[in-house]
N, C-alpha and C. Protein backbone atom coordinates (compact mmCIF):
# COMPACT_ATOMS: atom_id res chain seq x y z
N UNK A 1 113.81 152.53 103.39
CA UNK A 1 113.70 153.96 103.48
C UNK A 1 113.84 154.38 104.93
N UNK A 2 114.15 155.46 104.87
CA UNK A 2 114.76 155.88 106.21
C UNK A 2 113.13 156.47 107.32
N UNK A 3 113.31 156.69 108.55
CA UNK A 3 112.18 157.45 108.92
C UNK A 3 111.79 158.60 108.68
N UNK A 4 113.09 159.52 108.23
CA UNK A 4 113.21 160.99 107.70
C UNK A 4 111.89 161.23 106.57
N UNK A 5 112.50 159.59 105.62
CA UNK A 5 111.99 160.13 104.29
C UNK A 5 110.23 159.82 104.63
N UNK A 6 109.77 158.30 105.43
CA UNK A 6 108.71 157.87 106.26
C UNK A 6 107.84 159.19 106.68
N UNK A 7 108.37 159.55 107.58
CA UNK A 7 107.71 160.95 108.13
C UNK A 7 107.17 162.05 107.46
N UNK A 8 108.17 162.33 106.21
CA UNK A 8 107.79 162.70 105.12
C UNK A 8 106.85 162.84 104.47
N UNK A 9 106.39 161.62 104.05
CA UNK A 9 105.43 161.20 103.74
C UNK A 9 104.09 161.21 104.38
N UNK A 10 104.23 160.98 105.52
CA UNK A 10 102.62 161.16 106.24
C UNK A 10 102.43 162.31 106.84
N UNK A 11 104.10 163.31 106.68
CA UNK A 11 103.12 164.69 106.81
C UNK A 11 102.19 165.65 105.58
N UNK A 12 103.37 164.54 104.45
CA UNK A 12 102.81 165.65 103.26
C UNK A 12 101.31 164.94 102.66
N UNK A 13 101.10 163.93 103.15
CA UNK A 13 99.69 163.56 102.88
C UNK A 13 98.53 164.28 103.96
N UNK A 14 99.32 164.45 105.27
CA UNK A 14 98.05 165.18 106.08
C UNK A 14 97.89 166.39 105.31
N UNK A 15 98.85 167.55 105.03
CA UNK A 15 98.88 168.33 104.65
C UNK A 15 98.06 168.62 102.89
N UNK A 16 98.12 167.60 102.35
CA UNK A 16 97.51 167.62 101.00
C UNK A 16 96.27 167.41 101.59
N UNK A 17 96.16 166.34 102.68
CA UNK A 17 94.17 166.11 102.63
C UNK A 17 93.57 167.15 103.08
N UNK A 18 94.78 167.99 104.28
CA UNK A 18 93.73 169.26 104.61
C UNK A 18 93.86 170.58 103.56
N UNK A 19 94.14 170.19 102.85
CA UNK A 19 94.11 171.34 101.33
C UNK A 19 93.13 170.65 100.69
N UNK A 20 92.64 169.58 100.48
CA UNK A 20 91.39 168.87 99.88
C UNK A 20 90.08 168.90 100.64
N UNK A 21 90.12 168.98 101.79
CA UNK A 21 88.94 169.13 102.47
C UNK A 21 88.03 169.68 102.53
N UNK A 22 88.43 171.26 101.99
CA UNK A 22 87.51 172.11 101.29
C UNK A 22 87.13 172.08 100.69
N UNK A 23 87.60 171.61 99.66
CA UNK A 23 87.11 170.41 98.01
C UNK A 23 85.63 169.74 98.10
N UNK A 24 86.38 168.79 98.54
CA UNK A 24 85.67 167.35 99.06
C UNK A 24 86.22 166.33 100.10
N UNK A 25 85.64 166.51 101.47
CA UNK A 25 86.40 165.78 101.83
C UNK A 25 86.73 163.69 101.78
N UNK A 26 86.28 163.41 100.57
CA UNK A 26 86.43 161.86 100.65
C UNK A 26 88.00 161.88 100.03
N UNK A 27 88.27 162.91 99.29
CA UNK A 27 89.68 163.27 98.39
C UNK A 27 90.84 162.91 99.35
N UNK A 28 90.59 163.52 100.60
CA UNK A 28 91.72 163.89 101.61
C UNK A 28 91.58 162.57 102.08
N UNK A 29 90.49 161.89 102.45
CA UNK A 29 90.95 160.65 102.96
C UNK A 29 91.01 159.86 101.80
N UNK A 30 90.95 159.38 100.85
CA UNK A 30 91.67 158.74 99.87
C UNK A 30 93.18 159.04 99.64
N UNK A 31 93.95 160.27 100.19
CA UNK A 31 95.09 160.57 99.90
C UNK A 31 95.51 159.88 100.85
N UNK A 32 95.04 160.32 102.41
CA UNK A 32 95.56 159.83 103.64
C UNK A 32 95.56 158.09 103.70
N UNK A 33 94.46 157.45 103.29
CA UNK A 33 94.93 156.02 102.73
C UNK A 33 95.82 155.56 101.72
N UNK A 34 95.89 156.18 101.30
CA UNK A 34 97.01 155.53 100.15
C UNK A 34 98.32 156.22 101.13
N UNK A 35 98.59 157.30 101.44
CA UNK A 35 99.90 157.35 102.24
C UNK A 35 100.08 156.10 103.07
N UNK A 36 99.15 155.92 104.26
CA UNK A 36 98.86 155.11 104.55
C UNK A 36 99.07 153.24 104.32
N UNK A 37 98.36 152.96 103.18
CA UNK A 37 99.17 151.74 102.36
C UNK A 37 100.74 151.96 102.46
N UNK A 38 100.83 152.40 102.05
CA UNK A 38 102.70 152.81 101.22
C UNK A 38 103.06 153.20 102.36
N UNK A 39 103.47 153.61 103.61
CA UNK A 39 104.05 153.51 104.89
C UNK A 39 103.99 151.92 105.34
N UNK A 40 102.97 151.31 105.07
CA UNK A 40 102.52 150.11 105.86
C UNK A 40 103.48 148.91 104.66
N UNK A 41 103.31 149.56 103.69
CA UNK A 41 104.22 148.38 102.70
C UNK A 41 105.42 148.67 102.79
N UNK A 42 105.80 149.27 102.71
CA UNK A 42 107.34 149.83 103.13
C UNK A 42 107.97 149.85 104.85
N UNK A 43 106.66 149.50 105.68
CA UNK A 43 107.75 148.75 106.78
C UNK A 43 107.85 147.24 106.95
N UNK A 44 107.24 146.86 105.74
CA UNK A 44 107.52 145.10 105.59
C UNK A 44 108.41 144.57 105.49
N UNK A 45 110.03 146.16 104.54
CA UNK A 45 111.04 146.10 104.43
C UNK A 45 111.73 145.86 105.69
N UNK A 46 111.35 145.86 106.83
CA UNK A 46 112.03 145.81 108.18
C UNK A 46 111.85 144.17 108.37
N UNK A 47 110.97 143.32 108.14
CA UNK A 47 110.65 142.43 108.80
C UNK A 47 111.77 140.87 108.83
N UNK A 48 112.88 141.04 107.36
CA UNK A 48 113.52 140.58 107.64
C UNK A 48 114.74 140.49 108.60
N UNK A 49 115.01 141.57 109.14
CA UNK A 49 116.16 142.34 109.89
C UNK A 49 115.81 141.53 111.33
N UNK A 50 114.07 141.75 111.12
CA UNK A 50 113.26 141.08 112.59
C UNK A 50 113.06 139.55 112.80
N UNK A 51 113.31 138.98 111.84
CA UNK A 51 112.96 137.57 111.72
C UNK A 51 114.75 136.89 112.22
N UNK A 52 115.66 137.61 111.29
CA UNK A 52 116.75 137.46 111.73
C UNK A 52 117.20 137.19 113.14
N UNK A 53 116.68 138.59 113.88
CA UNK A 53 117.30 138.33 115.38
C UNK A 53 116.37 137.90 115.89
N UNK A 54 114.79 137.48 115.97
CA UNK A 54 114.70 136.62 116.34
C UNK A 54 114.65 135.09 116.02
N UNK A 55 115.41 134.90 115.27
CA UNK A 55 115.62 133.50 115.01
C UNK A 55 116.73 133.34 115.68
N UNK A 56 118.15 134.18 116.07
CA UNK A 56 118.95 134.27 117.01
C UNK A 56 118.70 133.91 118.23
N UNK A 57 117.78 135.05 118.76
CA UNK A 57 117.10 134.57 120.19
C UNK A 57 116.68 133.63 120.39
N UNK A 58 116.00 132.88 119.35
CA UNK A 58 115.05 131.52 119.58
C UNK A 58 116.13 130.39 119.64
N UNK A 59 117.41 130.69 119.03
CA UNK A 59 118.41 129.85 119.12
C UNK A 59 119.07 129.77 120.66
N UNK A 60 119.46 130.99 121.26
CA UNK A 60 119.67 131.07 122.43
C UNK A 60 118.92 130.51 123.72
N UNK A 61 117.66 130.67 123.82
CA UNK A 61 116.98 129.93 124.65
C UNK A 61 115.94 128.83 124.37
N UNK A 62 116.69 128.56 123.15
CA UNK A 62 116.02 127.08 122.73
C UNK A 62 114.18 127.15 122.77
N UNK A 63 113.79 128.16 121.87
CA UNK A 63 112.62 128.27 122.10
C UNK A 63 111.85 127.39 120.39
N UNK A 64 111.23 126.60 120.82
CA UNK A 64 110.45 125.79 119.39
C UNK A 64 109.86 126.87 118.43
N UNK A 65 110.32 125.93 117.62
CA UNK A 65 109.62 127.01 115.97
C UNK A 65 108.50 127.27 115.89
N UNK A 66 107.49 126.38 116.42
CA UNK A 66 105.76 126.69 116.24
C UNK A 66 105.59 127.85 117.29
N UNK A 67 106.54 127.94 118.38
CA UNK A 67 106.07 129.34 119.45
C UNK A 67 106.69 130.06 118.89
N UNK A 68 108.03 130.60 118.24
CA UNK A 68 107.92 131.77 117.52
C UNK A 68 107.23 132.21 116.44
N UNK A 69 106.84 131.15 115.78
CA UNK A 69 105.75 131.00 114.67
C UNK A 69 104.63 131.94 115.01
N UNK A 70 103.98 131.48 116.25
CA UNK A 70 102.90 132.15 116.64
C UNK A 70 102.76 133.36 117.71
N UNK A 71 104.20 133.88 117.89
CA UNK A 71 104.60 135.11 118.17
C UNK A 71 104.66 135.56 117.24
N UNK A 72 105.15 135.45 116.18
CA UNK A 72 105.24 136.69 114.47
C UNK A 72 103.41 136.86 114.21
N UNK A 73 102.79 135.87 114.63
CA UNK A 73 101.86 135.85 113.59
C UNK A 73 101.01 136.73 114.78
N UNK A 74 101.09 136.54 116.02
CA UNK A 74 100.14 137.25 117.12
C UNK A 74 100.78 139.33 116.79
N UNK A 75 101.94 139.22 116.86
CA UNK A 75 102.13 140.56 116.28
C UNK A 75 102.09 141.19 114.94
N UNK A 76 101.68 140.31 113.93
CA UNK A 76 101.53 140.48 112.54
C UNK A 76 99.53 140.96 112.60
N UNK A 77 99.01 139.78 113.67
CA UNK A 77 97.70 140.30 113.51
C UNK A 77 97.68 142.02 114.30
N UNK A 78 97.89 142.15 115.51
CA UNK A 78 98.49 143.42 115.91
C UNK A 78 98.61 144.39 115.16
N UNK A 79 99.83 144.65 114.39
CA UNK A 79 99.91 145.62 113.43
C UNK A 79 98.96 145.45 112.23
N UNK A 80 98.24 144.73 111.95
CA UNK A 80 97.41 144.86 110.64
C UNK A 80 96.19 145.74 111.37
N UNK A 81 95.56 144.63 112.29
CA UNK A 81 94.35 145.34 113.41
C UNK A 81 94.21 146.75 113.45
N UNK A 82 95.54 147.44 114.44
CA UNK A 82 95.92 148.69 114.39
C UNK A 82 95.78 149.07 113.41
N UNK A 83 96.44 148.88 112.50
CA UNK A 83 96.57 149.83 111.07
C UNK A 83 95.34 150.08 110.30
N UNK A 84 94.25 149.25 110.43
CA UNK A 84 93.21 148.94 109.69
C UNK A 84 91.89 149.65 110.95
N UNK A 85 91.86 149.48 111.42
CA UNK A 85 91.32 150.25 112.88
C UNK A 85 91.40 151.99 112.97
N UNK A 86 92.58 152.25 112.79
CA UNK A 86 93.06 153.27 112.49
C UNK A 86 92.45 154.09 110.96
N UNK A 87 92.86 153.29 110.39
CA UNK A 87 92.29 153.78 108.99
C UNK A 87 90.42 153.89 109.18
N UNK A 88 89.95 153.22 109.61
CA UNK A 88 88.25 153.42 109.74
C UNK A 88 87.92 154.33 110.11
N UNK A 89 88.74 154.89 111.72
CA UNK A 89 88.83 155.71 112.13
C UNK A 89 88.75 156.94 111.17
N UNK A 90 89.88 156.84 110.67
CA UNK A 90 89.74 158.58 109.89
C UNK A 90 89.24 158.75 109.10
N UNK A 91 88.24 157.79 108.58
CA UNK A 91 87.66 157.83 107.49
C UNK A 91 86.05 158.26 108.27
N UNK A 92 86.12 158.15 109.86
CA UNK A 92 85.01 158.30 110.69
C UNK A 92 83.98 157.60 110.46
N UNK A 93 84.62 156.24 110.41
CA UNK A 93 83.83 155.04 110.67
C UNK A 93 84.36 154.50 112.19
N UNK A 94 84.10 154.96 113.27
CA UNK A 94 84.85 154.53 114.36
C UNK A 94 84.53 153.37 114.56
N UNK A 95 82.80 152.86 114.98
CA UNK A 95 82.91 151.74 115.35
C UNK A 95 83.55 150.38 114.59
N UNK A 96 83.48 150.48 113.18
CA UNK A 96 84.08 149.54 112.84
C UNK A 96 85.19 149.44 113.07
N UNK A 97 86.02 150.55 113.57
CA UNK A 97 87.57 150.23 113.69
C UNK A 97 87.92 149.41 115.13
N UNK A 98 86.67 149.61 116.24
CA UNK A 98 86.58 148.95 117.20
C UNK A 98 86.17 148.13 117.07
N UNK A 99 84.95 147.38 116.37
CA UNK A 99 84.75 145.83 115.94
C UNK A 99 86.44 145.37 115.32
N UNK A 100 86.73 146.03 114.24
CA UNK A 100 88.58 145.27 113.71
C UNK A 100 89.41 145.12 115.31
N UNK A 101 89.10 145.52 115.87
CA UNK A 101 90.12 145.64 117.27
C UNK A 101 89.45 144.58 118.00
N UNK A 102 88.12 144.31 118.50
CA UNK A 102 87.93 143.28 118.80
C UNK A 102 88.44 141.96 118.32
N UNK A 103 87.75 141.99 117.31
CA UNK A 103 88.09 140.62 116.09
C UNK A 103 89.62 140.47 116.14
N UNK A 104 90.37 141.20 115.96
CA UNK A 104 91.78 141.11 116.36
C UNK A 104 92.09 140.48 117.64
N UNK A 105 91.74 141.08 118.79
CA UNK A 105 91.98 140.77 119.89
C UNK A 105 91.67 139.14 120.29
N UNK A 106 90.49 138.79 120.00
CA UNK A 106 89.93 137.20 119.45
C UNK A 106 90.65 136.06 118.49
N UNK A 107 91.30 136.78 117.74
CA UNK A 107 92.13 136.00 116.96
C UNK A 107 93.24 135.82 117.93
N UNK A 108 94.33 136.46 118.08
CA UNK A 108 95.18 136.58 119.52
C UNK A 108 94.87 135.16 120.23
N UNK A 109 93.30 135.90 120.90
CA UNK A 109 93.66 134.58 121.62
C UNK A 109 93.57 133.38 121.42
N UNK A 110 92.33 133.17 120.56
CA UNK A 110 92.50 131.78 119.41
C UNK A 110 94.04 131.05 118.98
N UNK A 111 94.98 132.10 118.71
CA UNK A 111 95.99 131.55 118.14
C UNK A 111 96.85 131.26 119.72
N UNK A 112 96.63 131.78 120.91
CA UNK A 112 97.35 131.78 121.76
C UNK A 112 97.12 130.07 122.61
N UNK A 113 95.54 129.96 122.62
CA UNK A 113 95.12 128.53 123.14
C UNK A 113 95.92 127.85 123.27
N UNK A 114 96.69 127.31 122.49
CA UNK A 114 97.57 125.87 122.04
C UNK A 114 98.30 126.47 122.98
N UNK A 115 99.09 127.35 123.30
CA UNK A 115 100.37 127.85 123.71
C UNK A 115 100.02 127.38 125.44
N UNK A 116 98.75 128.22 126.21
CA UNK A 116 98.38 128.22 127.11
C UNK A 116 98.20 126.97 127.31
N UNK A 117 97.71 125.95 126.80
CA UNK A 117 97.51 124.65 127.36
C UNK A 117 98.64 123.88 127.08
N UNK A 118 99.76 123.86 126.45
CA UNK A 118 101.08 123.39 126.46
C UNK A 118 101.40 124.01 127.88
N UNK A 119 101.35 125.44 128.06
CA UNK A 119 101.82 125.58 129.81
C UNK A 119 101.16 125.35 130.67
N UNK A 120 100.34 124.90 130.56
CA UNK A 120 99.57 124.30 131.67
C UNK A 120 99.80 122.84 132.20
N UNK A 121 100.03 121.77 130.44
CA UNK A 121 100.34 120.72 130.76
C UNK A 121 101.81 120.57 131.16
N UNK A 122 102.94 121.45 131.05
CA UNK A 122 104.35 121.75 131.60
C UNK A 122 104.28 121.81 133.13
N UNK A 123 103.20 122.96 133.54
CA UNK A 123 103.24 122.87 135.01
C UNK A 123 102.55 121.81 135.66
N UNK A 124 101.57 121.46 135.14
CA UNK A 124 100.81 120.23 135.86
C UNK A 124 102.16 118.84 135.97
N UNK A 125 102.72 118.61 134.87
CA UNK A 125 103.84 117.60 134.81
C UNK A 125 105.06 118.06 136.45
N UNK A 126 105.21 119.44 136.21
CA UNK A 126 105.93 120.08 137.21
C UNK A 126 105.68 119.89 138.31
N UNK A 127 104.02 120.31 138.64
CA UNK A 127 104.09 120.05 140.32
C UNK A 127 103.39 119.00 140.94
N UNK A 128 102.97 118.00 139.44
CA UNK A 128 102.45 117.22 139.71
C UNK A 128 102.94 116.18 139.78
């Protein structure tokens, strides 16, 4: 789907929740999550287009499969984090969306470890 139709969509859900708000407002954010979902599942449709060129790139500078591995997966936690962070948010649960952002941020680097001490043992070999 295009961004036209994307955009679409998360204006006409702001616009429905603030016509629900007067209602009730748990209505409007149940609308605004489910827009929400369905934007977020529908840019999954992109991810092959992304895997593509970078599997190109990784070909070009000869970069190993387990480090792009754990580049998809460091920006896969990223966009979930965000998205889910975000969503707490408007539901005005803030801090939990900042605990998900922590915990995110922790995972990151958990998954990054291995990477960092492979360059470490590269440069130590290097100038050592």
């Amino acid at each position: 789907m295009s961004i036209i139709v994307m955009a679409a969509v998360g204006i006409a859900a702001v616009l429905t929740a603030l016509q629900l708000k007067g209602t009730g407002g748990v209505y409007g954010t149940y609308v605004v999550l489910a827009a929400g979902l369905f934007l977020f599942y529908y840019s999954g449709s992109k991810l092959s287009g992304i895997m593509g060129a970078l599997e190109e790139a990784a070909a070009y500078i000869r970069i190993g499969r387990p480090y792009l591995e754990a580049l998809l997966k460091m920006v896969g936690i990223t966009y979930v984090t965000e998205f889910a962070a975000g969503m707490c948010r408007d539901a005005g649960y803030g801090s939990l969306g900042n605990q998900l952002e922590i915990f995110g941020k922790l995972s990151i680097l958990a998954l990054s470890m291995p990477i960092l001490l492979a360059l470490l043992g590269t440069l130590e070999r290097f100038l050592g």
